[in-house]
N, C-alpha and C. Protein backbone atom coordinates (compact mmCIF):
# COMPACT_ATOMS: atom_id res chain seq x y z
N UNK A 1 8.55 -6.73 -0.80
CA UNK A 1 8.10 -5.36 -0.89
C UNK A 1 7.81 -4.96 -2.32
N UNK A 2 7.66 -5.97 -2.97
CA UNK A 2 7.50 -5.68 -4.22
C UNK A 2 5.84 -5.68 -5.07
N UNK A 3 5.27 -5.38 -4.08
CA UNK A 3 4.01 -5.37 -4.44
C UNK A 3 2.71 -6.62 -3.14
N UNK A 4 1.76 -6.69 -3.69
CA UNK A 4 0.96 -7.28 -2.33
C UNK A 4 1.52 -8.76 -2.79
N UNK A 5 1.30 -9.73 -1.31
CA UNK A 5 1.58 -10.78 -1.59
C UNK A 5 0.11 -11.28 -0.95
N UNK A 6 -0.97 -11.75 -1.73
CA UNK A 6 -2.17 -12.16 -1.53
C UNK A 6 -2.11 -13.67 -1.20
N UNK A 7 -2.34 -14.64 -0.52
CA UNK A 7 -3.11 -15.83 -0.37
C UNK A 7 -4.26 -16.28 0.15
N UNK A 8 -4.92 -17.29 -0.92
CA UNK A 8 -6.12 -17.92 -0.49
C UNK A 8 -6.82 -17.67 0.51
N UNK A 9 -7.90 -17.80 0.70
CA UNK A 9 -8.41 -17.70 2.49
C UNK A 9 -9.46 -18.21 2.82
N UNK A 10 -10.12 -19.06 3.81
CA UNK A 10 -11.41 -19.31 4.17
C UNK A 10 -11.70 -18.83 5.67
N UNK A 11 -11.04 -17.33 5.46
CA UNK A 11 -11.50 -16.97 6.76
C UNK A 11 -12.82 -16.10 6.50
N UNK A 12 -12.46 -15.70 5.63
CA UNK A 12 -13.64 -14.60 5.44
C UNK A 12 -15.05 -15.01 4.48
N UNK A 13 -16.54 -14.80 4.48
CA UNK A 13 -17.31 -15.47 3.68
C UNK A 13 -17.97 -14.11 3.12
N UNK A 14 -18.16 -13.96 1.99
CA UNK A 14 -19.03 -13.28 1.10
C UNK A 14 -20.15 -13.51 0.34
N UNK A 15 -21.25 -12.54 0.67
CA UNK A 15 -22.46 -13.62 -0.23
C UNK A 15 -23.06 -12.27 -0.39
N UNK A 16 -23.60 -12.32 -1.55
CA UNK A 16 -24.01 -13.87 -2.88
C UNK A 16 -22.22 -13.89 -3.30
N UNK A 17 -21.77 -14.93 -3.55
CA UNK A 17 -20.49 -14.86 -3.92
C UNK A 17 -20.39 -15.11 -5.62
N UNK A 18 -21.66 -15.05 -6.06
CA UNK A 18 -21.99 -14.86 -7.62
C UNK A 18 -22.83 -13.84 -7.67
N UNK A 19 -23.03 -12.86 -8.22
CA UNK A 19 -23.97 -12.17 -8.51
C UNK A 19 -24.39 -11.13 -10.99
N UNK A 20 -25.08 -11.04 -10.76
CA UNK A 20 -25.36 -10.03 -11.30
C UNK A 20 -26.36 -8.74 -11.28
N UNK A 21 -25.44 -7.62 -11.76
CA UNK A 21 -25.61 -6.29 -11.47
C UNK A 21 -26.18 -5.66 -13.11
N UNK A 22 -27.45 -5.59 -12.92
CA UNK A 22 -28.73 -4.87 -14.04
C UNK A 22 -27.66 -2.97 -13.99
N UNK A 23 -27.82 -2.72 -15.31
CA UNK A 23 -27.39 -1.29 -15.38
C UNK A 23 -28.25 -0.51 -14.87
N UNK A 24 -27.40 0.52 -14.03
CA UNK A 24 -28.14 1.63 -13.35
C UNK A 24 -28.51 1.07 -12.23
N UNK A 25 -28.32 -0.23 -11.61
CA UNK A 25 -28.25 -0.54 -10.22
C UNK A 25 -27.49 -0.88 -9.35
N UNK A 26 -27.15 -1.87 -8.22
CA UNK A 26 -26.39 -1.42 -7.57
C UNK A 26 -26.47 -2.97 -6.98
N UNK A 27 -25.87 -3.50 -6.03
CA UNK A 27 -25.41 -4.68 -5.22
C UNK A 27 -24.67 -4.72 -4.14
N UNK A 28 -25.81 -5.28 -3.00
CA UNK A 28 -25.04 -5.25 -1.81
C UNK A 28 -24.41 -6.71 -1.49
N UNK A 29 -23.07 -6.56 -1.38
CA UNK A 29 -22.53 -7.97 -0.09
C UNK A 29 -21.89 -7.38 0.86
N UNK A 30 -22.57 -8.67 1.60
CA UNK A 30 -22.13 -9.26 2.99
C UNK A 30 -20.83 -9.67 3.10
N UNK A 31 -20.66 -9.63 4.18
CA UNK A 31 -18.83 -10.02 4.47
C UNK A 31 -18.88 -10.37 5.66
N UNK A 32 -18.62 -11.43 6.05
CA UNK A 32 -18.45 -11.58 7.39
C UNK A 32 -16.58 -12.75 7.77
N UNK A 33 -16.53 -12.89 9.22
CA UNK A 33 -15.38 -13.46 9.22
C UNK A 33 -15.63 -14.66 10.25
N UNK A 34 -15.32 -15.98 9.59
CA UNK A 34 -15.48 -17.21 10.09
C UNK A 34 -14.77 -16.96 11.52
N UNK A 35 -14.01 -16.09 11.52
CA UNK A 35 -13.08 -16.95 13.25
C UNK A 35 -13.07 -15.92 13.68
N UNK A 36 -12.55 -15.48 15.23
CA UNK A 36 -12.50 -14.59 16.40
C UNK A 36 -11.47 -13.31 15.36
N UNK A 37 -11.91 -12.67 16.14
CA UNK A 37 -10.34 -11.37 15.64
C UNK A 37 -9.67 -11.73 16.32
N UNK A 38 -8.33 -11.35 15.99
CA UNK A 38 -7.12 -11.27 16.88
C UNK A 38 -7.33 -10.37 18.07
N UNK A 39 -6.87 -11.11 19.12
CA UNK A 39 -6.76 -9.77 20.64
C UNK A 39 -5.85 -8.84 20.24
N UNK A 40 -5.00 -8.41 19.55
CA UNK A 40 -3.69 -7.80 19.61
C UNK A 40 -3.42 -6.82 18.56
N UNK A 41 -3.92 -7.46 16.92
CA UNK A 41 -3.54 -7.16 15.80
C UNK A 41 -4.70 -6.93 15.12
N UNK A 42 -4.70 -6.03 14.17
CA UNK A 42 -5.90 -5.84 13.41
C UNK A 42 -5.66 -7.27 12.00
N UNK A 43 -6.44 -7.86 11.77
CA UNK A 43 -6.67 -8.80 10.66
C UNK A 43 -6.67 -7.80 9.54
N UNK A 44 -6.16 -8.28 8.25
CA UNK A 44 -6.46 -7.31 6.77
C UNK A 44 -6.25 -9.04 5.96
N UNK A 45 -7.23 -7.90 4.70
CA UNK A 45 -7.58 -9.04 3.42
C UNK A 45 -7.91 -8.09 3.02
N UNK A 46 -8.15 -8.88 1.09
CA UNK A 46 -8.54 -8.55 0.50
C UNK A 46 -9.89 -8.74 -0.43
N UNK A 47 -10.39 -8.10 -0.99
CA UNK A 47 -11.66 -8.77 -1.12
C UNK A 47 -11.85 -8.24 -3.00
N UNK A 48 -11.36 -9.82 -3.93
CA UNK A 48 -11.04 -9.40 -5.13
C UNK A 48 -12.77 -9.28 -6.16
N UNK A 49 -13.03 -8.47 -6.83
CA UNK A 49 -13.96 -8.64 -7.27
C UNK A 49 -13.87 -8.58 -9.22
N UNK A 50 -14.51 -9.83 -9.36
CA UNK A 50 -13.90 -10.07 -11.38
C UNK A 50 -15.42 -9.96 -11.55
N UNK A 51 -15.42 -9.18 -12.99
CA UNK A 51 -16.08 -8.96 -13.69
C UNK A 51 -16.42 -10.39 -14.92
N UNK A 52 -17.10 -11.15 -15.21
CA UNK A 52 -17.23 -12.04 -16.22
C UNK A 52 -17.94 -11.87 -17.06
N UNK A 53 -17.16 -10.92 -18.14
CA UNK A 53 -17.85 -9.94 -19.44
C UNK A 53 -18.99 -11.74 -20.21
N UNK A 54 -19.76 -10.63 -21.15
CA UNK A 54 -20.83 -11.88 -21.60
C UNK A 54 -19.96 -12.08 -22.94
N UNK A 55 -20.36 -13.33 -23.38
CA UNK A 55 -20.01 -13.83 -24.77
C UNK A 55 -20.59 -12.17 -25.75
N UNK A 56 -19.66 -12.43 -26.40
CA UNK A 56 -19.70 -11.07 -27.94
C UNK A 56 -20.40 -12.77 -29.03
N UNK A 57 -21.10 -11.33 -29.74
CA UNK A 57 -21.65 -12.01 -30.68
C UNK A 57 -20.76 -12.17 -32.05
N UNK A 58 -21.03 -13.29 -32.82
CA UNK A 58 -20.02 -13.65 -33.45
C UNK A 58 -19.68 -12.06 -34.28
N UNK A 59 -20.15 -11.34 -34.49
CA UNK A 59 -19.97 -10.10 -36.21
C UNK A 59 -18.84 -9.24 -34.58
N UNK A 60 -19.55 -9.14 -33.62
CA UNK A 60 -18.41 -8.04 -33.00
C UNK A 60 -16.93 -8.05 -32.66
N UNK A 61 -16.77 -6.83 -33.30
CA UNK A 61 -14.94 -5.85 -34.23
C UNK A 61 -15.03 -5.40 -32.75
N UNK A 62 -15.59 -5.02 -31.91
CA UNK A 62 -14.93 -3.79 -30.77
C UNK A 62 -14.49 -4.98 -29.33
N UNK A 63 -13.80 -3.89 -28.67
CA UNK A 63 -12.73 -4.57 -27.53
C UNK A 63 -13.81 -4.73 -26.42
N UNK A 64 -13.95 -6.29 -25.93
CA UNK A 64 -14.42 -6.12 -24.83
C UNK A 64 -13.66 -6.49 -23.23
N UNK A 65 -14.09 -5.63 -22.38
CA UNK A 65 -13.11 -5.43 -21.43
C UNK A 65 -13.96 -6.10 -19.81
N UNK A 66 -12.86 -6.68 -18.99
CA UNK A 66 -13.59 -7.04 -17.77
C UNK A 66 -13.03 -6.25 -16.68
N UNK A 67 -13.80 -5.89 -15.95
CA UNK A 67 -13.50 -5.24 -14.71
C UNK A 67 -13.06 -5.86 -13.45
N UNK A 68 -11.53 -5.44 -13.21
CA UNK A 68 -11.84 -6.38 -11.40
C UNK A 68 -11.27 -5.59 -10.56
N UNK A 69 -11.93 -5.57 -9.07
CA UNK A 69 -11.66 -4.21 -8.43
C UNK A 69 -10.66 -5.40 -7.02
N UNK A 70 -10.04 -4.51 -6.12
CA UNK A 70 -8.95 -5.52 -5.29
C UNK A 70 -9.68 -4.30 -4.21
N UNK A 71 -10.82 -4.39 -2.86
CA UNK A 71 -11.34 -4.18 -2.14
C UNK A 71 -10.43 -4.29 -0.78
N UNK A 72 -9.74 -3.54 -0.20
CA UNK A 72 -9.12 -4.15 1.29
C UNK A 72 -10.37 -4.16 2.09
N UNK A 73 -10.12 -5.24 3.22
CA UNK A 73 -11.01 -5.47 4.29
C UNK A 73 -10.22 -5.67 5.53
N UNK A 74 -10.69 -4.57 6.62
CA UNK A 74 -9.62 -4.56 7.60
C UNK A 74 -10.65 -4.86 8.99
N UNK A 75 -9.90 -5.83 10.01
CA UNK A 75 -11.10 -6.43 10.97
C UNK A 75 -10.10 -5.87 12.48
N UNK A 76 -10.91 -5.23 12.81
CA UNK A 76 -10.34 -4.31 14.55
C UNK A 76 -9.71 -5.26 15.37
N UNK A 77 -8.71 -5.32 16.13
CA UNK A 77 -8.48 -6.67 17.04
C UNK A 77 -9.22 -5.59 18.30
N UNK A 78 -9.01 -6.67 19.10
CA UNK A 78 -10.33 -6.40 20.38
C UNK A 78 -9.12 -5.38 20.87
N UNK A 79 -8.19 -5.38 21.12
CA UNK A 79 -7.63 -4.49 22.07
C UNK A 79 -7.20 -3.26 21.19
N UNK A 80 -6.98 -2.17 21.83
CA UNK A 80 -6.19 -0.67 20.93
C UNK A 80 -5.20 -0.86 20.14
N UNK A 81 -5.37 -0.75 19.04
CA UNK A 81 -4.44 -0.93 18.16
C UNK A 81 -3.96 0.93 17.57
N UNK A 82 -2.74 0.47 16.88
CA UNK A 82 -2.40 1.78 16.55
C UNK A 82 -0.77 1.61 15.56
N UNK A 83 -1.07 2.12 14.56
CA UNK A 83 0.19 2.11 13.95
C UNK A 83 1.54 2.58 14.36
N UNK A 84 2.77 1.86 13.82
CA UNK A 84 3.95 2.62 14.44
C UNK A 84 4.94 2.71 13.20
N UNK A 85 4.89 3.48 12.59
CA UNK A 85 6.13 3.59 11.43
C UNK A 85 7.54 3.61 11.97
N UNK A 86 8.11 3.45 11.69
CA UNK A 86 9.63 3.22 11.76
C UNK A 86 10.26 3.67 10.10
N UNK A 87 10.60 4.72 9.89
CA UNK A 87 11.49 5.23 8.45
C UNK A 87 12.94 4.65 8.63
N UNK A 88 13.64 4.09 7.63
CA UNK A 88 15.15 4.42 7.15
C UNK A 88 15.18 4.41 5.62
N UNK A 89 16.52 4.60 5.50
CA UNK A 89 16.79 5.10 3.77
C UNK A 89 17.84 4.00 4.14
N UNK A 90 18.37 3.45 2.78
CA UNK A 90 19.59 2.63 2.31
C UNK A 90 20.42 3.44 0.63
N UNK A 91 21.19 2.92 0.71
CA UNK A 91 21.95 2.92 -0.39
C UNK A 91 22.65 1.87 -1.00
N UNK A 92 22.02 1.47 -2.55
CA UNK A 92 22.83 -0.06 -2.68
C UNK A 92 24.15 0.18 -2.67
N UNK A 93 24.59 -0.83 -3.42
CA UNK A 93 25.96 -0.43 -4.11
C UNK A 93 26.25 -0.15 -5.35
N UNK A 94 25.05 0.20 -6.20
CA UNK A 94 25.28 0.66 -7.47
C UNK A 94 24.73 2.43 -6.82
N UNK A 95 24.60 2.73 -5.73
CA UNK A 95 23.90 4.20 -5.77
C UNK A 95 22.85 4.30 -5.72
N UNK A 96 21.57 3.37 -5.67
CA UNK A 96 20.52 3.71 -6.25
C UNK A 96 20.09 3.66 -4.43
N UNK A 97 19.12 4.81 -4.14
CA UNK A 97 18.35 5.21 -2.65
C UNK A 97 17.49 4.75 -2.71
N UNK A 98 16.80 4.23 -1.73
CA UNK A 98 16.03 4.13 -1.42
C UNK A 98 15.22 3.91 -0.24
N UNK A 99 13.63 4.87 0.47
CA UNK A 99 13.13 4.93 1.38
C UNK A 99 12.56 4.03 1.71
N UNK A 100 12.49 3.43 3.30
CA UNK A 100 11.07 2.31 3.85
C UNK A 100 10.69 2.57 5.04
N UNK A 101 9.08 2.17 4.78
CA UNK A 101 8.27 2.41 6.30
C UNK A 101 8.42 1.64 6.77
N UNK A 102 8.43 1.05 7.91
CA UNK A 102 8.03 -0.84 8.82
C UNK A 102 6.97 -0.29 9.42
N UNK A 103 6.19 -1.25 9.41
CA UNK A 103 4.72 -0.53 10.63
C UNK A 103 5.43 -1.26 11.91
N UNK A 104 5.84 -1.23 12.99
CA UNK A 104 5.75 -2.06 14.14
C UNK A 104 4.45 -2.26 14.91
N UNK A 105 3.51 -1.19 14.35
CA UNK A 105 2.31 -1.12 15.21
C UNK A 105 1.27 -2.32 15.00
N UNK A 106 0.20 -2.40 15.84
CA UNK A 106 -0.30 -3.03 15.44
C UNK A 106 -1.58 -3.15 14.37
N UNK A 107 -1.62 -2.40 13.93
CA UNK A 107 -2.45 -1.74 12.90
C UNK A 107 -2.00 -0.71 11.70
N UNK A 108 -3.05 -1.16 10.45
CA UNK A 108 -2.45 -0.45 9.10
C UNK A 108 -2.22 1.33 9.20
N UNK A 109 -1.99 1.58 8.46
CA UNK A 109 -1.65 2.92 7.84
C UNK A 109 -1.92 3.36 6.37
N UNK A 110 -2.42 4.46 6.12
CA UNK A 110 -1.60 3.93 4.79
C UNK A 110 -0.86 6.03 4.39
N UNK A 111 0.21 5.62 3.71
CA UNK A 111 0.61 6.67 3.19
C UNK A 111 0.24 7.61 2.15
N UNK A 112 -0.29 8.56 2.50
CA UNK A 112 -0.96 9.49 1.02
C UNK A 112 -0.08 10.23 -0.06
N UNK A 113 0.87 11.00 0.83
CA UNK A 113 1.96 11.42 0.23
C UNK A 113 2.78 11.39 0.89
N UNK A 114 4.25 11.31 -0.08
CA UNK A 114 5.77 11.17 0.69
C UNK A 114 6.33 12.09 -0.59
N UNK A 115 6.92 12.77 0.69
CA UNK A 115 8.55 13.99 -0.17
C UNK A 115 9.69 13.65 0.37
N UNK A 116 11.40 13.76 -0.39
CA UNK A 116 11.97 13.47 -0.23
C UNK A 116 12.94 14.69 -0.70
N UNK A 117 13.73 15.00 0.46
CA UNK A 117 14.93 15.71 -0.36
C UNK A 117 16.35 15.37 0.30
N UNK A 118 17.12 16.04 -0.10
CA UNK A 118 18.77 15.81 0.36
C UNK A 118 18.70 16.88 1.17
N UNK A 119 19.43 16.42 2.13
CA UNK A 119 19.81 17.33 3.53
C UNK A 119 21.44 17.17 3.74
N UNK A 120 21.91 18.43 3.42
CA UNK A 120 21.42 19.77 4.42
C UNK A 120 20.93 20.64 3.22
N UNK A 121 20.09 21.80 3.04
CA UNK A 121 19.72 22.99 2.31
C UNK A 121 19.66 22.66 1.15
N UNK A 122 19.01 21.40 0.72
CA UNK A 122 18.61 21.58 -0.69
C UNK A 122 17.22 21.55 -0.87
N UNK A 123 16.31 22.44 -1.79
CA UNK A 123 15.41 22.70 -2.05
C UNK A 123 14.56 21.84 -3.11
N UNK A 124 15.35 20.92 -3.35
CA UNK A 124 14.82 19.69 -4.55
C UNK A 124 14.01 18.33 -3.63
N UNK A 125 13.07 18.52 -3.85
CA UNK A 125 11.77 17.57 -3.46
C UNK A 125 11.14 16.42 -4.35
N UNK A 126 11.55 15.19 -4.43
CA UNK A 126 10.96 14.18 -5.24
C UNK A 126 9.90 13.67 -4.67
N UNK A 127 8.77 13.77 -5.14
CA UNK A 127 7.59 13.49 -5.16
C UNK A 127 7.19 11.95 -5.33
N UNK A 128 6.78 11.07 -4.35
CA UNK A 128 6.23 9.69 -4.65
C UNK A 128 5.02 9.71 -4.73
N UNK A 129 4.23 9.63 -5.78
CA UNK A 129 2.85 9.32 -5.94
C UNK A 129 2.32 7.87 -5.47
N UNK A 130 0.97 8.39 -5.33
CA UNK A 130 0.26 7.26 -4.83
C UNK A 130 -0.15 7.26 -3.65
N UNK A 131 -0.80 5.96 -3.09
CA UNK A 131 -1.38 5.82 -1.44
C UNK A 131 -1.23 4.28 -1.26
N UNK A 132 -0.12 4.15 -0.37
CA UNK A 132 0.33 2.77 -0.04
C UNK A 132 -0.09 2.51 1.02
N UNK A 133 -0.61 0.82 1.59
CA UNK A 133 -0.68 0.46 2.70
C UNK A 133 0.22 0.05 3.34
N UNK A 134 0.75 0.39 4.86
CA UNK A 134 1.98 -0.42 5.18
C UNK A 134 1.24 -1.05 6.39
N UNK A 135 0.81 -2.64 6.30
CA UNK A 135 0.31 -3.71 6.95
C UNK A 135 1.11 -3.87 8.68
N UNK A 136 0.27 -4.46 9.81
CA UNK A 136 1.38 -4.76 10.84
C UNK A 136 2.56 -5.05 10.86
N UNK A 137 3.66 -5.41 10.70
CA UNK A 137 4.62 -6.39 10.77
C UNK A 137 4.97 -5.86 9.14
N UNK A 138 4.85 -5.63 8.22
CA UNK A 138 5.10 -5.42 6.91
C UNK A 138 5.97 -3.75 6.83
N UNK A 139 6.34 -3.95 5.60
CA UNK A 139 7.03 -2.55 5.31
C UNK A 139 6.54 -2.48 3.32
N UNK A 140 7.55 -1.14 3.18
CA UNK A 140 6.78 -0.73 2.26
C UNK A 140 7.95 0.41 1.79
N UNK A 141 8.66 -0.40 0.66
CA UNK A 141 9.66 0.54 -0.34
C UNK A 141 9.73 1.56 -0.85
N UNK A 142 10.11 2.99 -1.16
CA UNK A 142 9.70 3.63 -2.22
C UNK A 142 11.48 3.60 -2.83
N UNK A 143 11.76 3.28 -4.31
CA UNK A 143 12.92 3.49 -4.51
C UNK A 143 13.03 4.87 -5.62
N UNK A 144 14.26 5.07 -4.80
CA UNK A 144 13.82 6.83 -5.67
C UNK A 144 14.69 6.87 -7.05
N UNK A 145 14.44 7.80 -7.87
CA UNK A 145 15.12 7.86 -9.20
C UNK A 145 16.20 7.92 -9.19
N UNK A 146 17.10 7.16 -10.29
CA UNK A 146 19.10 7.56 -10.21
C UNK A 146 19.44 8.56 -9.56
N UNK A 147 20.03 8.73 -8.64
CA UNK A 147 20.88 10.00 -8.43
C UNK A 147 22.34 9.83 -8.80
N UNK A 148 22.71 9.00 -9.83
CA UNK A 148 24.10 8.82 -9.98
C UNK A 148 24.65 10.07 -10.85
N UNK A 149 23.43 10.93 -11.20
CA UNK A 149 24.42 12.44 -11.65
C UNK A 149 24.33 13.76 -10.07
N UNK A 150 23.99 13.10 -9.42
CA UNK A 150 24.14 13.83 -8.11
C UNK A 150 24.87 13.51 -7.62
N UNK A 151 25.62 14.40 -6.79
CA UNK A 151 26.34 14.32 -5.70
C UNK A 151 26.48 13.55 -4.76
N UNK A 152 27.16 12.28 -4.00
CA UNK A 152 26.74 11.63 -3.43
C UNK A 152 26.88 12.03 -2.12
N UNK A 153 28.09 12.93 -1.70
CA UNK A 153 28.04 13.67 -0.35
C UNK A 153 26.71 14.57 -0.38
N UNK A 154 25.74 14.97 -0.92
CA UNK A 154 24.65 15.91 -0.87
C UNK A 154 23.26 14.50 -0.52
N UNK A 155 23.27 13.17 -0.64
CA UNK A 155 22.77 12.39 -0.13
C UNK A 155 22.60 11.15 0.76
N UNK A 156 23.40 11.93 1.82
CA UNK A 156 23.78 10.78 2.68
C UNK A 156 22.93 11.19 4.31
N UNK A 157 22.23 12.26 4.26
CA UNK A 157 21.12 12.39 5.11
C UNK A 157 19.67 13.18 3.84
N UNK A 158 18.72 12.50 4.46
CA UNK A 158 17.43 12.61 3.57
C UNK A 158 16.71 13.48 4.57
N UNK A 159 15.96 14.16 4.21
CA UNK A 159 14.69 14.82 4.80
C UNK A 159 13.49 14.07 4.49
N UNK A 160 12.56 13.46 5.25
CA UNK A 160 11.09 12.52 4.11
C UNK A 160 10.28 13.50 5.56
N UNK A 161 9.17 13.90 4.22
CA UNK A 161 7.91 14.58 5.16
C UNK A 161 6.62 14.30 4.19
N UNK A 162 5.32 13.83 4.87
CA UNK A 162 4.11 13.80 4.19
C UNK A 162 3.22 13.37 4.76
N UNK A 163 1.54 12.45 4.43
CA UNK A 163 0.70 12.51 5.11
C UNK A 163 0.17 11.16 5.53
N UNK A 164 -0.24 10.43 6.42
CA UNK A 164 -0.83 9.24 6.36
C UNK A 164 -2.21 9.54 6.80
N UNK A 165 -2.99 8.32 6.91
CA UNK A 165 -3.97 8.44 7.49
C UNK A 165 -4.42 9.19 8.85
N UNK A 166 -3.13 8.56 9.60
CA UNK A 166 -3.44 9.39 10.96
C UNK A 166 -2.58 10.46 11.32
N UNK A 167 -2.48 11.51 9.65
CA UNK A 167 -1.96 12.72 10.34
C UNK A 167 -0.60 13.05 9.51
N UNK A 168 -0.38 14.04 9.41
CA UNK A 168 1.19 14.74 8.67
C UNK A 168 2.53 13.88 9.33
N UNK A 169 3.45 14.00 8.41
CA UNK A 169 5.09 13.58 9.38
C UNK A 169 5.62 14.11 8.63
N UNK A 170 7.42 14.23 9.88
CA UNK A 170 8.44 14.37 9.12
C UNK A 170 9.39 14.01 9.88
N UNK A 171 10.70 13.80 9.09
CA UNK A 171 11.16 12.94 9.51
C UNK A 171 12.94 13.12 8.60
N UNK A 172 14.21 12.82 9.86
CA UNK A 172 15.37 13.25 9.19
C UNK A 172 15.98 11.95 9.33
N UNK A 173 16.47 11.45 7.82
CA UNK A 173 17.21 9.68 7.80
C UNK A 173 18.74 10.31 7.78
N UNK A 174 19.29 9.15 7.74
CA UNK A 174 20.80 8.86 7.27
C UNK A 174 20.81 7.87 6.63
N UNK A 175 21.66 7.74 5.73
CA UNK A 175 21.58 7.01 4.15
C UNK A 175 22.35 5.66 4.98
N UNK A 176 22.25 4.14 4.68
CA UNK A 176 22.84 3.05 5.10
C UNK A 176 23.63 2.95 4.31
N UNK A 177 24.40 1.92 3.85
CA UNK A 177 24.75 0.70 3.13
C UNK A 177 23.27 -0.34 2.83
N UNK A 178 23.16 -1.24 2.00
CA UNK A 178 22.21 -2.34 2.14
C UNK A 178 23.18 -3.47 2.36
């Protein structure tokens, strides 16, 4: 859960799988996928794209920089798919909380925003930035800041409410053990 775990692939083909892009224009690829979709599960990849800056001439002092963009590519399985989150919270044993999604469904999600507070009646909301994907079968961490100058009876049920793709939630945990 510590970030994507990408491998190799020859499922998917892209072309031109070299190109160059003239300024002020634009480039289309193709994408297609060597094998059947799954009946069941939606397929996901990624589709990495590197920039291969040109040779600098010998006199140039300034920074030159390459661009590479990480594209998801997500392929429908033939049958209805549909995400299923599953939330819990843990607590290590040094104190430190932390929230996770599991998708059980069979299809992605992804999270836009997540809030977090201590339950019962507290009005303090930690904010997780960002927009995470949580994959079929995969989950997806958020670990929240020290609370070791908080109270630990004031965090042993969480409130988490926010938005995914398909729609607002909310949602009341109880803190584990890990």
């Amino acid at each position: 859960m510590a970030g994507d775990q990408l491998e190799p692939t020859r499922d998917v083909l892209v072309t031109p799988a070299v190109f160059t892009i003239p300024p002020q224009r634009s480039q289309v690829v193709r994408i297609a996928l060597r094998r059947d979709a799954d009946p069941r599960v939606e397929l996901s990849y990624r589709l990495i794209l590197t920039e291969v800056p040109q040779h600098a001439a010998p006199d140039f002092t300034g920074l030159n920089l390459a661009l590479q963009m990480s594209l998801p590519i997500f392929i429908a399985a033939q049958a209805p798919t549909a995400p299923q989150i599953q939330w819990s919270a843990t607590r290590s044993p040094d104190g430190a909380v932390s929230v996770t999604a599991l998708n059980a469904g069979s299809e992605h999600t992804r999270v836009l925003d997540l809030m977090i507070s201590p339950q019962p009646g507290s009005d303090r909301w930690l904010h997780q930035q960002g927009a995470y994907y949580v994959l079929p079968g995969q989950a997806h961490r958020w670990a929240l800041e020290s609370d070791k100058n908080n109270d630990s009876a004031q965090w042993r049920q969480l409130r988490v409410k926010g938005s995914t793709e398909d729609g607002d939630f909310a949602t009341e945990l109880t803190l584990t053990p890990e």
